[in-house]
Protein backbone atom coordinates (compact mmCIF):
# COMPACT_ATOMS: atom_id res chain seq x y z
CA UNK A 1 1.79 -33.27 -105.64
CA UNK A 2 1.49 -29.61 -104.00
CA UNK A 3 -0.52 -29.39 -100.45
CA UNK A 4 -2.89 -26.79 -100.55
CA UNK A 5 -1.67 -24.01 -98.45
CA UNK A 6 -4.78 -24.30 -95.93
CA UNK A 7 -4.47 -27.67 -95.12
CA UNK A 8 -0.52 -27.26 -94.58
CA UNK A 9 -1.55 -24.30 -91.97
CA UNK A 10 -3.49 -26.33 -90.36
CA UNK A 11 -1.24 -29.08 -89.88
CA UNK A 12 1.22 -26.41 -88.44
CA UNK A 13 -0.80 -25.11 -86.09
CA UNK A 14 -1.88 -28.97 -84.70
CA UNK A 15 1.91 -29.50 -84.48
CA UNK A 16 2.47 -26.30 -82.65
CA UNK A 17 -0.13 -27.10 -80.04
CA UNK A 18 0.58 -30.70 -79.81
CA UNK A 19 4.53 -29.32 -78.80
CA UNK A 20 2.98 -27.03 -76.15
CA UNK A 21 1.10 -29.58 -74.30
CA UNK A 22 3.85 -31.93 -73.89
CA UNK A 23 6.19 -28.89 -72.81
CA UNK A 24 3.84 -28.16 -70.15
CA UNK A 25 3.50 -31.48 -68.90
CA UNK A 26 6.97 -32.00 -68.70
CA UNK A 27 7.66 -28.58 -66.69
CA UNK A 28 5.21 -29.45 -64.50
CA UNK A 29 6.63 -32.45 -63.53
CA UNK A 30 7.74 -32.47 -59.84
CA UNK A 31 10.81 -34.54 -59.25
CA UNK A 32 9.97 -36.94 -56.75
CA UNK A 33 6.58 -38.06 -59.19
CA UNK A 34 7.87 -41.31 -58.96
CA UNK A 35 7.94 -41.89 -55.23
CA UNK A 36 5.44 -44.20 -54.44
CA UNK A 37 2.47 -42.50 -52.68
CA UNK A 38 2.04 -43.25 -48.50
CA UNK A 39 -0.32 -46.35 -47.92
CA UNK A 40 -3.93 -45.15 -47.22
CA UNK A 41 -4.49 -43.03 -44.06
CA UNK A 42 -6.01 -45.79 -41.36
CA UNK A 43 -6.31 -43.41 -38.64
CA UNK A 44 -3.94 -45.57 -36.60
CA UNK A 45 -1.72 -44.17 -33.70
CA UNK A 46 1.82 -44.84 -33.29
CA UNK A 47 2.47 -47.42 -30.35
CA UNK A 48 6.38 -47.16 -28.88
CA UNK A 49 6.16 -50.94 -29.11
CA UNK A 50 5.61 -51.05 -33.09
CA UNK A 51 8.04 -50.06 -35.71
CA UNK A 52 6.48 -48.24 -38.65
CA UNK A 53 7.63 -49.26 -42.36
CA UNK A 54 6.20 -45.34 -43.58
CA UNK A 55 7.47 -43.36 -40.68
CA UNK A 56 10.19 -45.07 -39.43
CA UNK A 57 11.98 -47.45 -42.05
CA UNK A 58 11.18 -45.95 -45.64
CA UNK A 59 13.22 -42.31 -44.41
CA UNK A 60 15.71 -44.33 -43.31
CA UNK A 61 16.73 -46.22 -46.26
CA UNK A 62 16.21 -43.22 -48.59
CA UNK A 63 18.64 -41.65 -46.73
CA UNK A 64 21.43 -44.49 -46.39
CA UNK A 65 20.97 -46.65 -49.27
CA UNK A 66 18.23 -44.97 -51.92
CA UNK A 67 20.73 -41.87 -52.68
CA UNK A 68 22.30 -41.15 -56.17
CA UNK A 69 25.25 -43.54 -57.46
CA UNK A 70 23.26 -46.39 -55.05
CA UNK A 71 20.46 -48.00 -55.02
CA UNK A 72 17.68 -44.93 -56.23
CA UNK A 73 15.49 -45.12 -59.51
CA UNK A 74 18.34 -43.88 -61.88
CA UNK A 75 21.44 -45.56 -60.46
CA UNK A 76 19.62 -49.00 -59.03
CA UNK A 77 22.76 -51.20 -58.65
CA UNK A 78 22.37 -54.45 -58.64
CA UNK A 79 19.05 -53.88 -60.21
CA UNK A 80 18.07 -53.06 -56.82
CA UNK A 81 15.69 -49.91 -56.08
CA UNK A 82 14.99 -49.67 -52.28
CA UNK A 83 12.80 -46.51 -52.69
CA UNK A 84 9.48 -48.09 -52.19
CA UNK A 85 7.94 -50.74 -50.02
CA UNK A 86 8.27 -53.69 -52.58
CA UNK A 87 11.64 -52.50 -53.90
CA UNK A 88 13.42 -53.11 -50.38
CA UNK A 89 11.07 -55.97 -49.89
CA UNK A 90 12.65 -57.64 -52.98
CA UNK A 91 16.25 -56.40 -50.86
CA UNK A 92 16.27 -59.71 -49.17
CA UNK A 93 13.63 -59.47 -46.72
CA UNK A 94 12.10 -62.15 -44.98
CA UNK A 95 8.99 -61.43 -42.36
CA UNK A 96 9.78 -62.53 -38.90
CA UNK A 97 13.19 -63.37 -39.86
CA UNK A 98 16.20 -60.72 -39.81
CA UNK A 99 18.32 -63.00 -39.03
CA UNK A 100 17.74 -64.76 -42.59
CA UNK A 101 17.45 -61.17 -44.32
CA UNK A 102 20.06 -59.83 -45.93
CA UNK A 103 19.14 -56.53 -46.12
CA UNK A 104 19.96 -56.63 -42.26
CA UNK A 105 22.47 -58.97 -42.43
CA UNK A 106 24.38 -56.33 -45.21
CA UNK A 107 23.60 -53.35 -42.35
CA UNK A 108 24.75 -55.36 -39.03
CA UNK A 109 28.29 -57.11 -41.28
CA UNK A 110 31.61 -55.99 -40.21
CA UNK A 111 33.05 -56.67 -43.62
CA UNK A 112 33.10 -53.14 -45.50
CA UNK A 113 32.96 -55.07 -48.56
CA UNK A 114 29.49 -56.37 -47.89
CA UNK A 115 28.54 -53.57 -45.73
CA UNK A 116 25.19 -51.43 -46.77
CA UNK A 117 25.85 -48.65 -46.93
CA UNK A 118 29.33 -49.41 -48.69
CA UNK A 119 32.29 -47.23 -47.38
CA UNK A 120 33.40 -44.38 -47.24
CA UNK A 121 29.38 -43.89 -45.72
CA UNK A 122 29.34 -44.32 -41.97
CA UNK A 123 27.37 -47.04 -40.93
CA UNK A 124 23.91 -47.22 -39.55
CA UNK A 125 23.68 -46.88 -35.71
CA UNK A 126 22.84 -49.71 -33.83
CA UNK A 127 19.73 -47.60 -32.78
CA UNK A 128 18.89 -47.75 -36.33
CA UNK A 129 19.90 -51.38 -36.94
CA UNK A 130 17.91 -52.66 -34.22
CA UNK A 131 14.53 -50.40 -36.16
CA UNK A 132 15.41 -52.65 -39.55
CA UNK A 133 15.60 -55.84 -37.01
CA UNK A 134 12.22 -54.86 -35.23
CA UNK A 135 10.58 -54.36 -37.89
CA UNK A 136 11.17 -57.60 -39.52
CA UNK A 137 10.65 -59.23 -36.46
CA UNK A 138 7.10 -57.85 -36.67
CA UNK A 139 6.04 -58.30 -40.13
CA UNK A 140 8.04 -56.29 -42.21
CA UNK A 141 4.47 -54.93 -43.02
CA UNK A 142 3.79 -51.66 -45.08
CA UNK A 143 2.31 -49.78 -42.27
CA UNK A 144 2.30 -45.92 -40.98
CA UNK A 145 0.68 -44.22 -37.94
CA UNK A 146 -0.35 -40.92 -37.14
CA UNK A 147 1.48 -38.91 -34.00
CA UNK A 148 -1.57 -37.90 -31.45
CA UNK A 149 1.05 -35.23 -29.98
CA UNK A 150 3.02 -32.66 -31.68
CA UNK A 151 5.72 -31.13 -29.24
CA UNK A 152 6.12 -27.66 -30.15
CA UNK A 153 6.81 -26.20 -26.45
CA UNK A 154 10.09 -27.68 -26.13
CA UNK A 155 12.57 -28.09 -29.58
CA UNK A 156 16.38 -28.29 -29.01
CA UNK A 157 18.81 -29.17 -31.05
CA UNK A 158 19.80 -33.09 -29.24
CA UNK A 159 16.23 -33.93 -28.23
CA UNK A 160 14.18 -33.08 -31.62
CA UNK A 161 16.00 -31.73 -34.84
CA UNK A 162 19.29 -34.00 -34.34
CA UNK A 163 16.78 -36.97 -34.69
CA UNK A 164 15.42 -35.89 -37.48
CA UNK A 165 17.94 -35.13 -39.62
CA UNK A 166 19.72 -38.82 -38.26
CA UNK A 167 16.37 -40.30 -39.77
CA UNK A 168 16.19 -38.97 -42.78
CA UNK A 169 19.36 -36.56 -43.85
CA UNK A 170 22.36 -37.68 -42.31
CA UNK A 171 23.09 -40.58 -44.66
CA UNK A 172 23.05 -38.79 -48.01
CA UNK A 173 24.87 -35.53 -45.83
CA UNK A 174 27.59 -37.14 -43.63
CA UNK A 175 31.26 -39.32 -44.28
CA UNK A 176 34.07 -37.88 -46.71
CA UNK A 177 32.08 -36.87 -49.72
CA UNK A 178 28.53 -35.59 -48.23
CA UNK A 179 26.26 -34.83 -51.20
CA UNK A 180 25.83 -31.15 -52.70
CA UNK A 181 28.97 -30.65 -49.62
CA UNK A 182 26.43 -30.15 -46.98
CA UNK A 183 27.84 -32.27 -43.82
CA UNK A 184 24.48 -32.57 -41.47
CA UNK A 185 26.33 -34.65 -39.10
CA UNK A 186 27.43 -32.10 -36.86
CA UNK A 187 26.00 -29.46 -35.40
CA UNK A 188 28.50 -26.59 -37.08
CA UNK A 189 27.16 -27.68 -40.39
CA UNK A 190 23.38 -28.19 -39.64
CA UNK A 191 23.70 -24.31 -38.22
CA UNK A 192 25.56 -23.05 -41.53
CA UNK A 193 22.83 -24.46 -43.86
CA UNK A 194 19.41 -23.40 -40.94
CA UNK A 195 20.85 -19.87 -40.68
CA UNK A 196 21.50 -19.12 -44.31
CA UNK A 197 18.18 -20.13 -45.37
CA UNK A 198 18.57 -23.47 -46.75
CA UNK A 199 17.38 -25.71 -44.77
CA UNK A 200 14.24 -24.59 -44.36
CA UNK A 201 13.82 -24.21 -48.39
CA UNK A 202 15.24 -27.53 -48.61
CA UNK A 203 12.68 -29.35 -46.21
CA UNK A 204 9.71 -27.24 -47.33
CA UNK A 205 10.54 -27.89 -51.02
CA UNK A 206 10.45 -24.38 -51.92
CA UNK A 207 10.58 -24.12 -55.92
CA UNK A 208 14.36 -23.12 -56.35
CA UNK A 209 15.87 -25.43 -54.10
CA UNK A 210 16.57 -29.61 -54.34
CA UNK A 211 13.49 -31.02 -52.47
CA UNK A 212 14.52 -32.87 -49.23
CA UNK A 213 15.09 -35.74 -48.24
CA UNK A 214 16.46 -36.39 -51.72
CA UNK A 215 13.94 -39.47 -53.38
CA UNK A 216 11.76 -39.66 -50.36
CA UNK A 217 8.26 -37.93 -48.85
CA UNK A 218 8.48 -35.09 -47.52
CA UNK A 219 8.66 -34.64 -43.77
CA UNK A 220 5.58 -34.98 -41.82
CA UNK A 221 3.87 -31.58 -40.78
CA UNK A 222 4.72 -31.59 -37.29
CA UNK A 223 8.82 -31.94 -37.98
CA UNK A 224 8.42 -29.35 -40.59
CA UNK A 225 7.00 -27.00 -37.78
CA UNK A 226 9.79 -28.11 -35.21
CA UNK A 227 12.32 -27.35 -37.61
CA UNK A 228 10.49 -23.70 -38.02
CA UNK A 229 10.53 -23.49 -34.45
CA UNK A 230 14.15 -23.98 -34.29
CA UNK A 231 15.52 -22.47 -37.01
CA UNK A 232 13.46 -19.05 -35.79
CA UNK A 233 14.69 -18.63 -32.46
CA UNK A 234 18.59 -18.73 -34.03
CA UNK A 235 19.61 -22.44 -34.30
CA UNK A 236 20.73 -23.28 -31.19
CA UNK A 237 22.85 -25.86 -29.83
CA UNK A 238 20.36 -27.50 -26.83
């Protein structure tokens, strides 16, 4: 039986349409679309005495253990994904007992066959082990806070970007392979990628560049304007 050559048109011109929408869609998908979004905004302050799962814990393992060929939403060994609150939840964490959870028991373990994150990565620090510990301690809850003071008068290298990048670089850019060959763990290579341009592209997610950090949220306002700060007045090592 022969289509009659308006209705055929028509159906070419659905299909053509129906194609463009989907393209679209799919270009305008931004690659971290499935990070889970930051609890709700509570208005709460960060206390010195509480450890933060949003600010403090969530960068961290993104940056250690939620990288590419680990434990992120495409590689997931083990079937674990520790990019979200419930995914590292379901990494062997028990509230108010780090001593009985293995996620810290896998970060504090001498044995580099158990360790997390698995050699050749450097360990955490025990600065950052004893974050994971006091955060368990207190809840393990899915909390956040908001800074009440941004230092922008006085941004060196030791005292404000180093502890950045340590959060929530460092384990994905450090060790014997460091991904895409950037090495952030020393100051030589955190100048070589803030005074060609990268870094700040990187951090800002400026279309163009790989969004950083890689699978996690992107820095909070007031680091993004430290590492400005720093980056304008020539990088220097203070």
């Amino acid at each position: 039986m022969r289509i009659p050559l308006s209705i055929f048109l028509l159906v070419v011109v659905a299909a053509f349409f129906s194609c463009k929408h989907k393209a679209e869609i799919t270009s305008n998908t931004k690659p971290n679309d499935t990070i889970t979004p930051p609890p709700p905004d509570t208005g709460v302050k960060c206390s010195p005495d509480t450890v933060y799962f949003y600010n403090d814990i969530l960068p961290l393992i993104n940056s250690n253990c939620a990288k590419s060929g680990c434990h992120d939403e495409a590689s997931h060994q083990g079937d674990l994904t520790l990019t979200t609150y419930q995914g590292i939840m379901n990494g062997g964490v028990e509230p108010f007992h780090p001593e009985s959870s293995d996620l810290y028991q896998k970060i504090i373990t001498g044995n580099p066959d158990d360790r997390m994150p698995p050699p050749p990565d450097n360990p955490l620090t025990s600065a950052q082990a004893e974050l994971v510990y006091k955060w368990i301690l207190q809840g393990a809850l899915n909390n956040k806070c908001n800074s009440t003071v941004c230092d922008t008068s006085n941004v060196t290298y030791s005292g404000t970007i180093n502890p950045i990048l340590q959060q929530s670089c460092v384990g994905c850019h450090s060790g014997t392979a460091p991904s895409g060959g950037i090495d952030l763990s020393t100051y030589n290579g955190v100048y070589t990628v803030a005074t060609n341009g990268y870094l700040l592209s990187a951090v800002n997610w400026v279309p163009g560049f790989s969004p950083m950090p890689k699978n996690g949220n992107k820095l909070p306002a007031c680091e993004l304007t430290q590492i400005r700060i720093w980056v304008n007045a020539g990088a220097p090592n203070n």
